[in-house]
Protein backbone atom coordinates (compact mmCIF):
# COMPACT_ATOMS: atom_id res chain seq x y z
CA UNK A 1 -208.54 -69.87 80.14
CA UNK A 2 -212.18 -70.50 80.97
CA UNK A 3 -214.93 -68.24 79.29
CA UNK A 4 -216.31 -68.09 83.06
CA UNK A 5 -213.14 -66.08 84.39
CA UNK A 6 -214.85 -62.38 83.58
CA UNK A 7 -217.91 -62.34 85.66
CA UNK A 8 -221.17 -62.08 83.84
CA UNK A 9 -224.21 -60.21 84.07
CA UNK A 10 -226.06 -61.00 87.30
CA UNK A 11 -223.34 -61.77 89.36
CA UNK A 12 -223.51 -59.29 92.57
CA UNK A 13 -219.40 -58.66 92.34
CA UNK A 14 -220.11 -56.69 89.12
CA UNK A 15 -221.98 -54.17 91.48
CA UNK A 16 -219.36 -53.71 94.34
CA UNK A 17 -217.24 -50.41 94.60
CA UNK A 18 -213.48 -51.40 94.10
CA UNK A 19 -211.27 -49.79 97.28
CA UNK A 20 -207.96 -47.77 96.11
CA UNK A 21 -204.87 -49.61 95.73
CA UNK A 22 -202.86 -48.22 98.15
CA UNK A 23 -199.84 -50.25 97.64
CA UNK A 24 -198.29 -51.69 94.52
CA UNK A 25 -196.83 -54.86 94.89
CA UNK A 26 -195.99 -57.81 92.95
CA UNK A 27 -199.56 -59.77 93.82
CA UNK A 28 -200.63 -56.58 92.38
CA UNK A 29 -198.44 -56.99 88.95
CA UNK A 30 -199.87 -60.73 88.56
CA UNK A 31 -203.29 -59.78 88.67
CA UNK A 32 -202.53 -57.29 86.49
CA UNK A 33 -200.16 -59.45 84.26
CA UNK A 34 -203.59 -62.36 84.43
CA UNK A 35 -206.07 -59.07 82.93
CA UNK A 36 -203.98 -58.34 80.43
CA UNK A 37 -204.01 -61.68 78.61
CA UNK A 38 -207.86 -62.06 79.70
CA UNK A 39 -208.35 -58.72 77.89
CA UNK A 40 -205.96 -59.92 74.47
CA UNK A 41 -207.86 -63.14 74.64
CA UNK A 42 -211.48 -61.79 74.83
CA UNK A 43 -210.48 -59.52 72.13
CA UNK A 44 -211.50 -56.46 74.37
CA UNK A 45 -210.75 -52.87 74.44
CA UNK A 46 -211.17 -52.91 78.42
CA UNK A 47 -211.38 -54.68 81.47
CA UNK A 48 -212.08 -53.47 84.74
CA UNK A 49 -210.76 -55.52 87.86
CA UNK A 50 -213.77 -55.96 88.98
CA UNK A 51 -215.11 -57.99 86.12
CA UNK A 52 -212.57 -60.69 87.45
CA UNK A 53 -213.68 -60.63 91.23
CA UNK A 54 -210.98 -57.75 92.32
CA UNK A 55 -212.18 -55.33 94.62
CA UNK A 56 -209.27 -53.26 93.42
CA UNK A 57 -209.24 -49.81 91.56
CA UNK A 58 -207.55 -51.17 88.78
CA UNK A 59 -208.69 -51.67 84.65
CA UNK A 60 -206.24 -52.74 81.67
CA UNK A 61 -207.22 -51.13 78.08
CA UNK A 62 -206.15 -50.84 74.97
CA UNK A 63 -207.57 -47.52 72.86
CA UNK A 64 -207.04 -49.29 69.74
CA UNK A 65 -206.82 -52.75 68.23
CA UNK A 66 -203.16 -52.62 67.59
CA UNK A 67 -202.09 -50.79 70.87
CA UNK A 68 -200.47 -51.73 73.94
CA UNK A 69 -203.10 -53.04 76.64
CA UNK A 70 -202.21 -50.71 79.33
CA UNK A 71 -203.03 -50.45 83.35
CA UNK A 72 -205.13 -47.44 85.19
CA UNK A 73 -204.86 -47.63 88.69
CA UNK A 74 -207.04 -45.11 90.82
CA UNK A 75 -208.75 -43.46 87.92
CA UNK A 76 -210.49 -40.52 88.02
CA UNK A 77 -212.81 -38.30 85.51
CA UNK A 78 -210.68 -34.82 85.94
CA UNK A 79 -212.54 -33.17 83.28
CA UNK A 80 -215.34 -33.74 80.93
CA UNK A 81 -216.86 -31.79 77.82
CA UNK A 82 -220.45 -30.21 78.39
CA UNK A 83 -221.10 -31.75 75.16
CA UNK A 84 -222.64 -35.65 75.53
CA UNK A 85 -222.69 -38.22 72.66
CA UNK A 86 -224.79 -41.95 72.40
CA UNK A 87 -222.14 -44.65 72.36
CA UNK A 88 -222.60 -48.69 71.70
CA UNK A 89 -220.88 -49.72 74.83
CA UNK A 90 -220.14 -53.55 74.34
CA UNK A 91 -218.53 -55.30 78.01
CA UNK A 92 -217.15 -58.45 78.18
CA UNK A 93 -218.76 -58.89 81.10
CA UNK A 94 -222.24 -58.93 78.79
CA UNK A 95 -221.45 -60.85 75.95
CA UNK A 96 -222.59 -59.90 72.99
CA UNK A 97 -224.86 -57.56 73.94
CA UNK A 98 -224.24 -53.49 73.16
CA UNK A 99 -225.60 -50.81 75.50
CA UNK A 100 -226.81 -47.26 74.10
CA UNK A 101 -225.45 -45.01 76.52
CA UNK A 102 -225.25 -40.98 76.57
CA UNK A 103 -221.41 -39.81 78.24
CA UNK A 104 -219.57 -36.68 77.81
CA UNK A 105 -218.09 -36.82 74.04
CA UNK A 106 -214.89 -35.83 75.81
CA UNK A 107 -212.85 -36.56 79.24
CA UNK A 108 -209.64 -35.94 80.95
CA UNK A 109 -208.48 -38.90 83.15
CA UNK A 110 -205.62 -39.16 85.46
CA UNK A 111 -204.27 -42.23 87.46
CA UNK A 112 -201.03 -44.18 87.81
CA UNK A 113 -199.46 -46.42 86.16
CA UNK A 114 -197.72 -49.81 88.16
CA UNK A 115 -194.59 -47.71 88.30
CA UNK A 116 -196.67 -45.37 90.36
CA UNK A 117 -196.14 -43.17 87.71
CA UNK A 118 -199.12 -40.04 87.54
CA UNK A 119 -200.56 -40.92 84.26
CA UNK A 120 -202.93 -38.56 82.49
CA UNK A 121 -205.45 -39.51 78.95
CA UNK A 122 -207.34 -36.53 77.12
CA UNK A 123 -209.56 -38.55 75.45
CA UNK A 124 -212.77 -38.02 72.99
CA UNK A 125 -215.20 -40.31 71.26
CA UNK A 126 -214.76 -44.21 71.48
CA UNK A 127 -211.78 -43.47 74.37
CA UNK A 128 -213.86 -41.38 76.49
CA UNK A 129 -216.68 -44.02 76.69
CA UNK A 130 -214.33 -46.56 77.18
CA UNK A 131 -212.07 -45.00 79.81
CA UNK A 132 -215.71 -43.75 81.66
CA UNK A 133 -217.03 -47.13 81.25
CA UNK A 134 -213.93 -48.99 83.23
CA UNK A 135 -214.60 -46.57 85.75
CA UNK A 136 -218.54 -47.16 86.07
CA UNK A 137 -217.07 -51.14 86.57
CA UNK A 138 -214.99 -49.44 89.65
CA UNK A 139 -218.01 -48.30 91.28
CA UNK A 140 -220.37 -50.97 90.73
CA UNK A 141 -222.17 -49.46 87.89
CA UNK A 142 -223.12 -50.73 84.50
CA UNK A 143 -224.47 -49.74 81.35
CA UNK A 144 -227.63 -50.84 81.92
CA UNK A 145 -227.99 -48.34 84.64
CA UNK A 146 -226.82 -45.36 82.41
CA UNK A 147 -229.12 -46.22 79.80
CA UNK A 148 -232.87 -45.03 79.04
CA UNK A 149 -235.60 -47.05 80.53
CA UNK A 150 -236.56 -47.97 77.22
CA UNK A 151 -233.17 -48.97 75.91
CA UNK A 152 -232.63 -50.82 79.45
CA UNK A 153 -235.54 -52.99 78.79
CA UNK A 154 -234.25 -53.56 75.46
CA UNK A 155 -230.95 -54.73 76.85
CA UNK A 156 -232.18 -56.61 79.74
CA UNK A 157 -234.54 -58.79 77.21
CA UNK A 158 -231.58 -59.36 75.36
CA UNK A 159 -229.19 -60.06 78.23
CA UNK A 160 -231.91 -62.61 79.67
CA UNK A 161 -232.31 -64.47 76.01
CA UNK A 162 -228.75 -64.68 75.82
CA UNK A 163 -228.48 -66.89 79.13
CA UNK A 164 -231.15 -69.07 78.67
C-alpha cells in the first residue's frame, strides 16, 4: 500500500467536515475493511475517514496495541470531564510529528457500529484524546488548531522541515 494513501498535512481534504452516514452498505464495509489494514499497517491507534479522502463520518481505532481495530460511525462527544489534561497527539496524517494539545482528561462517546449497533466508550487519558482527536478529523480540524500559538509554531516548523 502506498505511504501516500493517508493524506498529509496541507492537503485541503484534511479540513472538510465529513457528512453522516446515513446508510450502511457494503461500499461502506470496504472502505471500512481498506482503513482497517491502513491503520494495522501504519501502526496507528486511529484513523479518521477523512485522512483517506472520505467525506464520511466514519474512524477505525484501536485503544491499545494488542486490541481489535474497531469502527465509529457518527460519533459524538456525549460527555466530557471539567477536568483538561496536555496530551502528545501523534496523526498519521503528520508523520512523525506530536502535537501538545489540552482535551478533557475524560469523555463519553456514543456512535454505531457497522451492524448499526448504538455503541457507547467511557473513556479517560490516552482514549479520550484519541477518540476526540478522530472526531476533530470529522470536522476538519487538527491538532495544530487546538494547540497554543506557541506550540503551533513549534509544530508547523517541524511539519514544514519534515516535507522539504
Amino acid at each position: 500500500m502506498p505511504d501516500d494513501w493517508i493524506r498529509q498535512w496541507g492537503d485541503p481534504t484534511l479540513r472538510l467536515v465529513a457528512r453522516e452516514v446515513e446508510q450502511i452498505d457494503d461500499i461502506l464495509r470496504r472502505q471500512v475493511v481498506r482503513m482497517r489494514r491502513r491503520l494495522a499497517a501504519a501502526g496507528g491507534a486511529g484513523l479518521a475517514a477523512t485522512q483517506v479522502g472520505l467525506l464520511r463520518r466514519v474512524f477505525v481505532f484501536r485503544l491499545g496495541p494488542d486490541q481489535a481495530i474497531e469502527a465509529l460511525l457518527n460519533p459524538r462527544v456525549t460527555a466530557h470531564a471539567g477536568e483538561r489534561e496536555t496530551f502528545h497527539e501523534g496523526c498519521l496524517s503528520f508523520k512523525e510529528i506530536a502535537v501538545a494539545v489540552e482535551r478533557p482528561r475524560a469523555v463519553e462517546v456514543e456512535g454505531y457500529d457497522l451492524d448499526g449497533n448504538a455503541r457507547a466508550f467511557a473513556v479517560e487519558g490516552f482514549g479520550a484524546s484519541l477518540l476526540q482527536h478522530e472526531i476533530d478529523h470529522l470536522d476538519g480540524i487538527l491538532t495544530l488548531d487546538r494547540a497554543t500559538p506557541a506550540e503551533r509554531r513549534r509544530a508547523i516548523r517541524a511539519l514544514t522541515a519534515a516535507a522539504a
